[in-house]
C-alpha atoms as a PDB file:
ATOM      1  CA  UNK A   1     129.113 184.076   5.893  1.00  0.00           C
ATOM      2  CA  UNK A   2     127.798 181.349   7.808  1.00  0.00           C
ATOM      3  CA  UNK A   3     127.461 181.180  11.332  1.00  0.00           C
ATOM      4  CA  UNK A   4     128.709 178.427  12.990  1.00  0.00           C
ATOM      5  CA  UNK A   5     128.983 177.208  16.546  1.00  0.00           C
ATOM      6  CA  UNK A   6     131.923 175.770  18.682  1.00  0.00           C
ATOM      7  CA  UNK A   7     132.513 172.514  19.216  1.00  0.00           C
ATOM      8  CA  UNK A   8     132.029 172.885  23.019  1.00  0.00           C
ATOM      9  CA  UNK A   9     128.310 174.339  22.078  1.00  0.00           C
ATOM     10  CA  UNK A  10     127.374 171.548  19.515  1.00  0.00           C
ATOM     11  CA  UNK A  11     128.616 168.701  21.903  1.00  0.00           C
ATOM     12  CA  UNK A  12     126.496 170.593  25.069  1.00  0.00           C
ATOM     13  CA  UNK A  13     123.506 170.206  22.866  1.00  0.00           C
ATOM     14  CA  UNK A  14     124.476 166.252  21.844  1.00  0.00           C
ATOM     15  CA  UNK A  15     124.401 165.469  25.640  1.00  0.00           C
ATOM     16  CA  UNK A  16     120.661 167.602  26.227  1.00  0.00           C
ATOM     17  CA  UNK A  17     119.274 166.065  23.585  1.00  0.00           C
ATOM     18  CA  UNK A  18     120.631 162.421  24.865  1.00  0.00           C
ATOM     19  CA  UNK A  19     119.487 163.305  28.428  1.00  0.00           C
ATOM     20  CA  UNK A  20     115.688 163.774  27.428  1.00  0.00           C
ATOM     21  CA  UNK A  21     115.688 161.306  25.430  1.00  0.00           C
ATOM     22  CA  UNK A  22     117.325 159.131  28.060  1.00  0.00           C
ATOM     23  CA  UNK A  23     115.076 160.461  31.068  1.00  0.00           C
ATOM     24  CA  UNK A  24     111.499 158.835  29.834  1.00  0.00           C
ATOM     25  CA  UNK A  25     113.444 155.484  29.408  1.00  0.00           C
ATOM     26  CA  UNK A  26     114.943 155.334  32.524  1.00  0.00           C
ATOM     27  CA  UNK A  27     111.458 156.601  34.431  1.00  0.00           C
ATOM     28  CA  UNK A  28     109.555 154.122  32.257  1.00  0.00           C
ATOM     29  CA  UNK A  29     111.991 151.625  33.002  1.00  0.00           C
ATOM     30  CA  UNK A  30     112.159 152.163  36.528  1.00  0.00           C
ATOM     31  CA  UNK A  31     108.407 151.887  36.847  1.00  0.00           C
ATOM     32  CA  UNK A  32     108.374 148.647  34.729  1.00  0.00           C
ATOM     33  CA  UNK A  33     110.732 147.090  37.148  1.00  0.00           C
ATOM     34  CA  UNK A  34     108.872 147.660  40.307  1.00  0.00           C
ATOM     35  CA  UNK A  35     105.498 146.224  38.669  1.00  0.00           C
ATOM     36  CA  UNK A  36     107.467 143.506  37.871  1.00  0.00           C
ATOM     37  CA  UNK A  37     109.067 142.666  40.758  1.00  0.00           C
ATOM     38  CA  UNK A  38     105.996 143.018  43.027  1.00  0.00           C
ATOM     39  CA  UNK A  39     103.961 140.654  40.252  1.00  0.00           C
ATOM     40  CA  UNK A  40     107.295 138.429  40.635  1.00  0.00           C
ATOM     41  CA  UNK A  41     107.195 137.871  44.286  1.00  0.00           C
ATOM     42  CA  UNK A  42     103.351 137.777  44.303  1.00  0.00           C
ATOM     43  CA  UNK A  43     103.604 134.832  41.436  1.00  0.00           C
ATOM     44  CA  UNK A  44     106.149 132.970  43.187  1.00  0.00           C
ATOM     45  CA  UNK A  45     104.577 132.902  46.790  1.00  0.00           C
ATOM     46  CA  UNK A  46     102.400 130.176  44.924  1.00  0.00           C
ATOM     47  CA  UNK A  47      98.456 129.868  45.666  1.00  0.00           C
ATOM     48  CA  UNK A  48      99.014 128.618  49.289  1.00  0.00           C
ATOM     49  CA  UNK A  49     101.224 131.207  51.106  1.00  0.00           C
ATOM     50  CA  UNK A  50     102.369 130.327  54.221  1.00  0.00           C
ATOM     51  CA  UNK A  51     102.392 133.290  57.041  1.00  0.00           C
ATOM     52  CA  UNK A  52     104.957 133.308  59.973  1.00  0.00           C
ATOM     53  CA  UNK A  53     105.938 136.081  62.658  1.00  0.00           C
ATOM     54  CA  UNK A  54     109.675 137.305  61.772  1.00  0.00           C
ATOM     55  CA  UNK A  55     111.847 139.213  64.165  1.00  0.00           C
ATOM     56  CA  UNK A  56     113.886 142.753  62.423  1.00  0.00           C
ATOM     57  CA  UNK A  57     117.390 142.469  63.205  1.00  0.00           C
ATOM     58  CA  UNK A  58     120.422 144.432  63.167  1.00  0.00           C
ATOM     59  CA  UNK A  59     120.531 144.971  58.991  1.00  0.00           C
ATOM     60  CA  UNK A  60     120.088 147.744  57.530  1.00  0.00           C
ATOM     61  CA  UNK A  61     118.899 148.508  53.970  1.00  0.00           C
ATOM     62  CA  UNK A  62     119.459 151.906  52.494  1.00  0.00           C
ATOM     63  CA  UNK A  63     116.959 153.832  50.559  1.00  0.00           C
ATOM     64  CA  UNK A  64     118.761 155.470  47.249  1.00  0.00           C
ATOM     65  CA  UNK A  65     118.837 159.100  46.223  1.00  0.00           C
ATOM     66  CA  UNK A  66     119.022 160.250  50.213  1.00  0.00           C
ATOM     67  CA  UNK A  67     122.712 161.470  50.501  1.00  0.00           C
ATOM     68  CA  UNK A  68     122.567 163.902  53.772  1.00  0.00           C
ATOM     69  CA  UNK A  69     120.190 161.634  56.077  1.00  0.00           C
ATOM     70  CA  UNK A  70     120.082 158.519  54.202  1.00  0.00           C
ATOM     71  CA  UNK A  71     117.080 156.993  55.468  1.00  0.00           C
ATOM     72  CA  UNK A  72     116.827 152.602  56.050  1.00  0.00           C
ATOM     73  CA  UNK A  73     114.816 149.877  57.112  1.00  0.00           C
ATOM     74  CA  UNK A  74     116.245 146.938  58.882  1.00  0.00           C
ATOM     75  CA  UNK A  75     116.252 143.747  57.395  1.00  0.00           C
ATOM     76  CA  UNK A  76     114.023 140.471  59.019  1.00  0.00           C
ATOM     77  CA  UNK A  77     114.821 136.738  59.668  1.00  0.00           C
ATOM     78  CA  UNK A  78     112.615 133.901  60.254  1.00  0.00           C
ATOM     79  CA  UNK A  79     113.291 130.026  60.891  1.00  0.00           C
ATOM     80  CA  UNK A  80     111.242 127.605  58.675  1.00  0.00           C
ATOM     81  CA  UNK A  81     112.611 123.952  59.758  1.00  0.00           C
ATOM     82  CA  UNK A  82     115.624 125.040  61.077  1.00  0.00           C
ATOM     83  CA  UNK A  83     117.302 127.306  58.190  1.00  0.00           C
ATOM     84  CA  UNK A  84     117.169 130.737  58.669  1.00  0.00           C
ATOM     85  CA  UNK A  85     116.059 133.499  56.241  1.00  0.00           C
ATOM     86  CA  UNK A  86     115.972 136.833  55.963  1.00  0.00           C
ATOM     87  CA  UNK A  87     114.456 139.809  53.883  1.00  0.00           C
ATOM     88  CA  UNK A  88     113.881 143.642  53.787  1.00  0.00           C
ATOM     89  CA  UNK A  89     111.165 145.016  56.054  1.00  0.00           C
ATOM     90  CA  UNK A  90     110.787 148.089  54.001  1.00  0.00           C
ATOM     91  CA  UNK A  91     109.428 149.848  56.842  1.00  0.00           C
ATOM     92  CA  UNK A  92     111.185 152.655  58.442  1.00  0.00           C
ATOM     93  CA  UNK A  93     109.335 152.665  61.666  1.00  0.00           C
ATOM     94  CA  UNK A  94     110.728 149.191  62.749  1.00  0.00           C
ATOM     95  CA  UNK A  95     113.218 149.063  64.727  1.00  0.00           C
ATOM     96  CA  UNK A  96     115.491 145.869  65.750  1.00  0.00           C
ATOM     97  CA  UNK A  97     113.745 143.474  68.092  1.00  0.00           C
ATOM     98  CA  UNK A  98     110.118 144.320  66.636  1.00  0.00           C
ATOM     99  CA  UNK A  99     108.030 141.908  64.427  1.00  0.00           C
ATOM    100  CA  UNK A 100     106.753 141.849  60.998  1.00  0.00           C
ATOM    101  CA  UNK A 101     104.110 139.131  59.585  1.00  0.00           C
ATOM    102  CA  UNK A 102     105.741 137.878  56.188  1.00  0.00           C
ATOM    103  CA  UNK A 103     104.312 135.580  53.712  1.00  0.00           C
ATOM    104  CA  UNK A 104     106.407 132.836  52.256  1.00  0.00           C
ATOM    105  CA  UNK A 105     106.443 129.923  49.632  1.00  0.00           C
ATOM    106  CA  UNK A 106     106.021 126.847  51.371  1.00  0.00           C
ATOM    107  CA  UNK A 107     108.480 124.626  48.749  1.00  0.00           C
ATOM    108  CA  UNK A 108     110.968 127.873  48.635  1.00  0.00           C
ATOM    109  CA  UNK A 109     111.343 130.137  51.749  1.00  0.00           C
ATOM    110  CA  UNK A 110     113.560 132.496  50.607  1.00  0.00           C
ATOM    111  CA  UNK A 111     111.071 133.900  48.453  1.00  0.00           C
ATOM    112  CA  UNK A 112     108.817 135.842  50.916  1.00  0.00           C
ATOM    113  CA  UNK A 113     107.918 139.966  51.728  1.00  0.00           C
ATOM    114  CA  UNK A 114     106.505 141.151  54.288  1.00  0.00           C
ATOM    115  CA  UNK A 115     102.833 141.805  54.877  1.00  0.00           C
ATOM    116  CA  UNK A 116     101.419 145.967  54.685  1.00  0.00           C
ATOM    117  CA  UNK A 117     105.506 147.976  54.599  1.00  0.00           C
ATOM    118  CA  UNK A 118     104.623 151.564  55.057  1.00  0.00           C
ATOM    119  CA  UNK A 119     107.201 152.391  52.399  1.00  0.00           C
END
């Protein structure tokens, strides 16, 4: 007689197999995207960045995967012939009122960072 197990236990072992096969893709993934965005922003500040003194303000962006003490960094603006623009600071230690150096496109503004985030 033949042994055979319950639905319940064959679909449990479906969705383990799925998850580590899924895991190495996502972490993979993952570390794909932040090489490319970093390579994207450092592409597209051109060969002639401009620098420029931003102020933090009162915007906060959220770190994931943080649920009881979700940690943040506050957001920047800068002026660059009169139109304002902002980004993330990604540095936890800044608080509102402090300034950040930031690097910018010359032709395109809104594509800066900021220069040495701790995180």
């Amino acid at each position: 007689m033949p042994f055979y197990l319950p639905k319940t236990q064959i679909r449990m072992k479906k969705m383990q197999s799925l998850f580590w096969i899924l895991l190495p893709l996502v972490l993979i993934g993952y570390i794909i995207y932040k090489i490319a965005m970093n390579s994207f922003t450092d592409h597209f500040l051109g060969s002639n960045p401009q620098r420029i003194k931003a102020i933090t303000i009162d915007e906060k962006n959220f770190m994931g995967n943080q649920r009881v003490e979700p940690k943040f960094s506050y957001s920047y603006s800068f002026k660059v012939n009169g139109q304002l623009y902002k980004g993330n600071s990604h540095d936890t230690a800044l608080r509102v009122g402090d300034t950040v150096e930031v690097e910018y496109n010359k032709d395109h503004p809104g594509i800066n960072k900021p220069l040495h985030p701790k995180n």
